[in-house]
Protein backbone atom coordinates (compact mmCIF):
# COMPACT_ATOMS: atom_id res chain seq x y z
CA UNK A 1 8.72 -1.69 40.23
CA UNK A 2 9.04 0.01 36.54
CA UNK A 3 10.42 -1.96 34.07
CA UNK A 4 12.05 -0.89 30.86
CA UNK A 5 12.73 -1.86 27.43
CA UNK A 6 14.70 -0.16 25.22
CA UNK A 7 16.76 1.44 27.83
CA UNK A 8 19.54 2.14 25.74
CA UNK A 9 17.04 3.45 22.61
CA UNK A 10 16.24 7.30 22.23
CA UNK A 11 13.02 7.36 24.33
CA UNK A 12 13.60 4.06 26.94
CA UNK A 13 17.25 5.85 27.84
CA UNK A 14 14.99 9.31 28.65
CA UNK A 15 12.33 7.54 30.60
CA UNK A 16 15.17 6.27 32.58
CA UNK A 17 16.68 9.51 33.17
CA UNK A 18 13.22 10.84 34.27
CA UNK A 19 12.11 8.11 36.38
CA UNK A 20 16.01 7.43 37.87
CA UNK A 21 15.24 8.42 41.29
CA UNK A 22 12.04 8.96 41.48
CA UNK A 23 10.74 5.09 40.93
CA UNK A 24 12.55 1.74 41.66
CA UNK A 25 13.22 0.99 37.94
CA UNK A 26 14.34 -2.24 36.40
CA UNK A 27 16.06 -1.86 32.78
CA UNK A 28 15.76 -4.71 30.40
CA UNK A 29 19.00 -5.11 27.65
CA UNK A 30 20.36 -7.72 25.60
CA UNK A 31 23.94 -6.08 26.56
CA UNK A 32 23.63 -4.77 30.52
CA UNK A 33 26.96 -2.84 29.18
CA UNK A 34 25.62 -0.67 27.00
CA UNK A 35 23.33 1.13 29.40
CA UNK A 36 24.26 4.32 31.44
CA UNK A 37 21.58 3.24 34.47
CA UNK A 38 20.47 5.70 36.61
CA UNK A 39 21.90 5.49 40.45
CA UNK A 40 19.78 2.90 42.14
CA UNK A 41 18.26 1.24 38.46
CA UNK A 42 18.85 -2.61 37.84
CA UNK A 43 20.28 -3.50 34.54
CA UNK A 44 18.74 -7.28 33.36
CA UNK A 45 19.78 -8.88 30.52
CA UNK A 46 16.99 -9.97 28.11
CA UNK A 47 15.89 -10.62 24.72
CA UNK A 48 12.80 -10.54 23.73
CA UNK A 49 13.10 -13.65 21.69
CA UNK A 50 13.86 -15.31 24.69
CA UNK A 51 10.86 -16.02 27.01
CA UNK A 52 12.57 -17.39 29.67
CA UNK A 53 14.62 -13.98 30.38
CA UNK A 54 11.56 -12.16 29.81
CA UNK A 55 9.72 -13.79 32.76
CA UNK A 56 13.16 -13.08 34.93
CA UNK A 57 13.05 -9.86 34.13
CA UNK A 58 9.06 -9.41 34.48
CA UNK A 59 9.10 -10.64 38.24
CA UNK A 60 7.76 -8.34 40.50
CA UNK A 61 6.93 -5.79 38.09
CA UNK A 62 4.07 -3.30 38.26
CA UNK A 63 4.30 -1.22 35.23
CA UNK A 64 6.16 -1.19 31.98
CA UNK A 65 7.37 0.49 29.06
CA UNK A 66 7.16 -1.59 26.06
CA UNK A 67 9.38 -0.26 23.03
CA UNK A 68 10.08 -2.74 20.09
CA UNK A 69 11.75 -1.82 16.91
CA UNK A 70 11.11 -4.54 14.65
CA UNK A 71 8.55 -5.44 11.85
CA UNK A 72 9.99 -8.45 10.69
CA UNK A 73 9.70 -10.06 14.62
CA UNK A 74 6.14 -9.79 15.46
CA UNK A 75 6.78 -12.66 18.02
CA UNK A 76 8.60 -10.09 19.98
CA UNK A 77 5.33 -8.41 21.15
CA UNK A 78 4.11 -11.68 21.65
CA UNK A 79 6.47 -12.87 23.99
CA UNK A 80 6.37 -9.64 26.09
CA UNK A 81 3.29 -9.76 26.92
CA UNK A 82 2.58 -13.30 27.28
CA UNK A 83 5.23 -12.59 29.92
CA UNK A 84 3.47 -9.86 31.42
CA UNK A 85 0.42 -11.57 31.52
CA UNK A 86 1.79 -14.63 33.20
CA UNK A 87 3.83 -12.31 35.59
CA UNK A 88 0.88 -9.94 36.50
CA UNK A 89 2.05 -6.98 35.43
CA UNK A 90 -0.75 -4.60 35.90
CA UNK A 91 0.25 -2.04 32.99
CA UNK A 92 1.88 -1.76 29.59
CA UNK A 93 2.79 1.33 28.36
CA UNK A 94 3.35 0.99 24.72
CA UNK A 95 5.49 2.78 22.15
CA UNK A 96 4.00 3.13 18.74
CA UNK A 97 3.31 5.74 15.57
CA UNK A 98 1.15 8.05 14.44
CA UNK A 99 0.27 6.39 11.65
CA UNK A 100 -1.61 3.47 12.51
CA UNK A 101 -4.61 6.70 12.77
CA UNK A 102 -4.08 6.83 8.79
CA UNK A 103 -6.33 4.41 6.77
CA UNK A 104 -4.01 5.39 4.24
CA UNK A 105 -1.05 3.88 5.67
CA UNK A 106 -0.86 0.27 4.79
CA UNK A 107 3.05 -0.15 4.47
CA UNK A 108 4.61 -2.58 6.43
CA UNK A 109 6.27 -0.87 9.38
CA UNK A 110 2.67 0.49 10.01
CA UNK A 111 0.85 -2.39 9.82
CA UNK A 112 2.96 -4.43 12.24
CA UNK A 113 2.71 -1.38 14.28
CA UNK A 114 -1.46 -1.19 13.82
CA UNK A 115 -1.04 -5.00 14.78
CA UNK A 116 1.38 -4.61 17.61
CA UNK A 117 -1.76 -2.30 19.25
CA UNK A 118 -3.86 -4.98 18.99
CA UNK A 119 -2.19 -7.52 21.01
CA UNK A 120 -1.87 -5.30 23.97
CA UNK A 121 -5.38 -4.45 23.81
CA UNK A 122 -6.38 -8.35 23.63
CA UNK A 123 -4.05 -8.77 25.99
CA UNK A 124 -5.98 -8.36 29.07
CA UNK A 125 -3.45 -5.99 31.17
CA UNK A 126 -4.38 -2.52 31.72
CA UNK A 127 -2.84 -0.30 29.06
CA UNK A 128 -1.67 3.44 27.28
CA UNK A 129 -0.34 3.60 24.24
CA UNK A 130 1.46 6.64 22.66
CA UNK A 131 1.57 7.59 19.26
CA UNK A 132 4.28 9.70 18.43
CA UNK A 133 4.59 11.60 15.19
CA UNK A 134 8.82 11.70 13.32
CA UNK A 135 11.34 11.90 15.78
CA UNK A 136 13.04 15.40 15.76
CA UNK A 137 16.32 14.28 16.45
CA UNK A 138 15.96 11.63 13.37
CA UNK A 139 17.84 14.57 11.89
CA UNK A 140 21.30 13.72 13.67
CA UNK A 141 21.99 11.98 10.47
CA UNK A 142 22.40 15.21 8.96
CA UNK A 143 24.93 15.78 11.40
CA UNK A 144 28.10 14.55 9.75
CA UNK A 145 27.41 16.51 6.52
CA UNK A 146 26.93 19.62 8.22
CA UNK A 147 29.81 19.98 10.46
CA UNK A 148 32.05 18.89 7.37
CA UNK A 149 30.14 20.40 4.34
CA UNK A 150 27.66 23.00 5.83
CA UNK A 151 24.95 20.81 4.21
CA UNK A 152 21.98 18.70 4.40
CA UNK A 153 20.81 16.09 1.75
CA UNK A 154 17.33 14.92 2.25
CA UNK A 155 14.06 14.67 -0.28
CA UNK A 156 11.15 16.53 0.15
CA UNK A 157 12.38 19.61 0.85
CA UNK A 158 9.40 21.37 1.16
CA UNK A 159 6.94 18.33 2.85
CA UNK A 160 5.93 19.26 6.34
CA UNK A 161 5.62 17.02 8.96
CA UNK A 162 4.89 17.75 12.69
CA UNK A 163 8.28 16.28 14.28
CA UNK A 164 8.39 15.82 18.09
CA UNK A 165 11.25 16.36 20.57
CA UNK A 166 11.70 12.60 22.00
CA UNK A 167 12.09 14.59 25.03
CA UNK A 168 8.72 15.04 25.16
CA UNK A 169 7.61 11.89 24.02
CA UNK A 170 9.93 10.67 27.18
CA UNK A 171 7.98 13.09 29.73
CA UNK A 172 4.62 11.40 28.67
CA UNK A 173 5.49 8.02 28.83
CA UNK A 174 6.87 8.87 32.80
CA UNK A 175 3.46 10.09 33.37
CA UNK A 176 1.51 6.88 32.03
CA UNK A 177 3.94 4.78 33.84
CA UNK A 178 3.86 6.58 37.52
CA UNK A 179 -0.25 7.45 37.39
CA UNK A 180 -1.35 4.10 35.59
CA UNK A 181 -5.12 4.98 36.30
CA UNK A 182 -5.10 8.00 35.11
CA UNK A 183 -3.69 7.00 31.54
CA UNK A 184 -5.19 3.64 31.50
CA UNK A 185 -6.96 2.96 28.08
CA UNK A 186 -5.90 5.83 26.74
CA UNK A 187 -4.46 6.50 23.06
CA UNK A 188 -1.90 9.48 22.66
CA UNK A 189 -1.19 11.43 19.90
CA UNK A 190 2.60 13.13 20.44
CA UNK A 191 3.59 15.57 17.65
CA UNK A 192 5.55 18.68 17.90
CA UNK A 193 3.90 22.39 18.17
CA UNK A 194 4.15 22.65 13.76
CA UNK A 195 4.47 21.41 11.18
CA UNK A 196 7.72 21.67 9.64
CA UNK A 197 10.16 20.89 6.71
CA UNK A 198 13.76 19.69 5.92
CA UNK A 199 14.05 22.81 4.22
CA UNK A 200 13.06 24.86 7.28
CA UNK A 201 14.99 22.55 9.33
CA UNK A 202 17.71 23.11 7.29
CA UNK A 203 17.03 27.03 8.27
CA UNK A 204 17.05 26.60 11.66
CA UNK A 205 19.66 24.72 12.17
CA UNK A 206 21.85 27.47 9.99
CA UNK A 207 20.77 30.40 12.33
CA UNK A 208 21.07 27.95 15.74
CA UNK A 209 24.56 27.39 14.67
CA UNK A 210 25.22 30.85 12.96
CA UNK A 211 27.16 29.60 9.94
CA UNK A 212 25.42 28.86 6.34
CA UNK A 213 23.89 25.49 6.26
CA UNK A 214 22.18 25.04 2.43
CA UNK A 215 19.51 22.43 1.45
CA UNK A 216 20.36 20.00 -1.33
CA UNK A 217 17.12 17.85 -2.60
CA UNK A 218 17.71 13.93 -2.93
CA UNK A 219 15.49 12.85 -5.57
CA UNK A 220 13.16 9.84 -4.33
CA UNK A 221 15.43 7.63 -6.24
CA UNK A 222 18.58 8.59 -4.14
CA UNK A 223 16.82 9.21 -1.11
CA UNK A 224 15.24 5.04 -1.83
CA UNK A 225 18.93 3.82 -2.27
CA UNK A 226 20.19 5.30 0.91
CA UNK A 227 17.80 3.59 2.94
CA UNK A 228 18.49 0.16 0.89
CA UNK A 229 22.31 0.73 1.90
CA UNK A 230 20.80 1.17 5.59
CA UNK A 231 18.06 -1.28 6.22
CA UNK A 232 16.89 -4.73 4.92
CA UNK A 233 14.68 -4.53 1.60
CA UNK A 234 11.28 -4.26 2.92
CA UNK A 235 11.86 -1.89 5.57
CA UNK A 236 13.50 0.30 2.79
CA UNK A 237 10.47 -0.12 0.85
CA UNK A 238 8.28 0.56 3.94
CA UNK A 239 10.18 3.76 4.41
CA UNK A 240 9.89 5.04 1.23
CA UNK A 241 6.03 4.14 0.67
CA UNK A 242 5.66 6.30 4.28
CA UNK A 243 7.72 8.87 2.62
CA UNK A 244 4.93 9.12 -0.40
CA UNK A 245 2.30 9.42 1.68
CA UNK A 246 3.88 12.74 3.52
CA UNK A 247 3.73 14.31 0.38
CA UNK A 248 -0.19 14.34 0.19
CA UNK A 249 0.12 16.28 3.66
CA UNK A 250 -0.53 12.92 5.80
CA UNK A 251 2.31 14.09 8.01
CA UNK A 252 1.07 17.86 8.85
CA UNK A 253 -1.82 17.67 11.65
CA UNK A 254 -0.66 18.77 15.00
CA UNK A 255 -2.00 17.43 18.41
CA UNK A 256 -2.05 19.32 21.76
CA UNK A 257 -1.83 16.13 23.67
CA UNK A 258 1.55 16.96 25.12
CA UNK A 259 0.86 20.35 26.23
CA UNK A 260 -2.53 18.66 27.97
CA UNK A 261 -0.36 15.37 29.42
CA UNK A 262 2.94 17.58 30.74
CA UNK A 263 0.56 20.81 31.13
CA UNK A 264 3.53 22.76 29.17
CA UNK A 265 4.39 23.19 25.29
CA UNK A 266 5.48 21.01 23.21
CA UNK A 267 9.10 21.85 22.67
CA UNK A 268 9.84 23.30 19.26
CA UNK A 269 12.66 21.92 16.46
CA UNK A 270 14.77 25.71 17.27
CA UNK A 271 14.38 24.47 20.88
CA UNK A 272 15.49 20.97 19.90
CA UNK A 273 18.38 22.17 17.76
CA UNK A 274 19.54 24.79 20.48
CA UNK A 275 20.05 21.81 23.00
CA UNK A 276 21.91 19.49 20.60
CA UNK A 277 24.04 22.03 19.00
CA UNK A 278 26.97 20.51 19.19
CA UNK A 279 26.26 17.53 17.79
CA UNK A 280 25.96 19.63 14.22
CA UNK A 281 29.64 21.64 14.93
CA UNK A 282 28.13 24.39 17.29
């Protein structure tokens, strides 16, 4: 049995979509509503405050997919795998970000990440844990503005950072959860085939959905008070101290782990824009 958190997140509802079928799957949700399960997949309800549902949901469970989302619950990672421990799960496949590799990158979402790592591997359980650069399709919020304006605001127009589909992200964490062994104690770096910017984003996404599509630069000060408006004050500030760092070129490497794990490419942002079109007025 596979379990899954997150199953109704960008990269738990993809592993379940890869896996549906091919692996008795168990999906863990605080709302069992929300989640489009695969035929055959069994929606629990869970939370990972609660520690009780966590050991329901943990019972007979071989492998799982651990994906937690926030900094200011460190218990949550706690309780999981206290859980997992006590329920003999055999191995945790763990979500987490690129940069906990950066010395540099001391800002809170990071370091409860860099933290996060740490209790799995003190944990005792058996253990992969993937490190995935930006999220390619973290530029859906542009998607409003462009269908109605034919713009995108965003600063640092000209910062590169080597995005990855979520896709792929998805097609590695199926691998680490249905060969264990041959992932176990491994760290991977996921990031996209470049290294790319909102401004060539912007580009792409103009000649993917033949129509002009201009860039307008949000200062740091504008682009700082739309994430207060979105997220609690420290997480803001977390963002925007990540954002920083990008600038000095933090964000650029790229990794062929993908192409090594799925033994293809990684998929490209025109590739990733082609497929989700629609969502941006094509």
């Amino acid at each position: 049995m596979i379990l899954l958190t997150g199953a109704t997140g960008t990269v738990g509802r993809l592993v379940a979509r890869r896996l549906g079928g091919v692996a008795r799957l168990r999906l863990l949700t605080r709302d069992p509503r929300r989640v489009a399960a695969p035929a055959g997949a069994e929606v629990v309800a869970g939370d990972f405050a609660d520690p009780h549902s966590l050991a329901r949901a943990l019972t007979e469970v071989e492998s799982a997919l651990l994906v937690t989302v926030d900094p200011l619950a460190p218990v949550h990672d706690e309780n999981f795998l206290a859980a997992a421990r006590a329920a003999g799960v055999a191995h945790v496949v763990k979500l987490s970000a690129l940069a906990v590799a950066d010395p540099g990158a001391t800002d809170l979402i990071t370091a409860w990440q860099r933290a996060s790592e740490q209790l799995l591997r003190d944990a005792g359980l058996s253990w992969t844990v993937l490190r995935p650069r930006a999220f390619m399709s973290n530029t859906l919020g542009w998607a409003r503005s462009v269908r109605e304006e034919g713009v995108v605001r965003a600063p640092d127009g000209d910062v590169v950072n080597a995005t990855v589909d979520p896709r792929d992200v998805a097609d590695v964490a199926a691998a680490a959860l249905l060969d264990p062994d041959g992932h176990a104690g491994r760290i991977l770096p996921l990031t996209g085939p470049e290294a790319i910017s909102p401004r060539h984003q912007t580009a792409v996404l103009a000649d993917v959905l033949q129509r002009p599509v201009r860039f307008e630069a949000l200062t740091p000060a504008e682009a700082h008070a739309a994430l207060r408006a979105r997220y609690p004050a420290p997480l803001a500030d977390a963002l925007s101290e990540s954002a920083a760092r990008a600038r000095s070129g933090a964000k650029a490497h790229v990794d062929a782990t993908v192409e090594r794990v799925l033994g293809r490419p990684a998929r490209s942002y025109r590739q990733w824009a082609g497929d989700h079109a629609t969502a941006f007025g094509g």
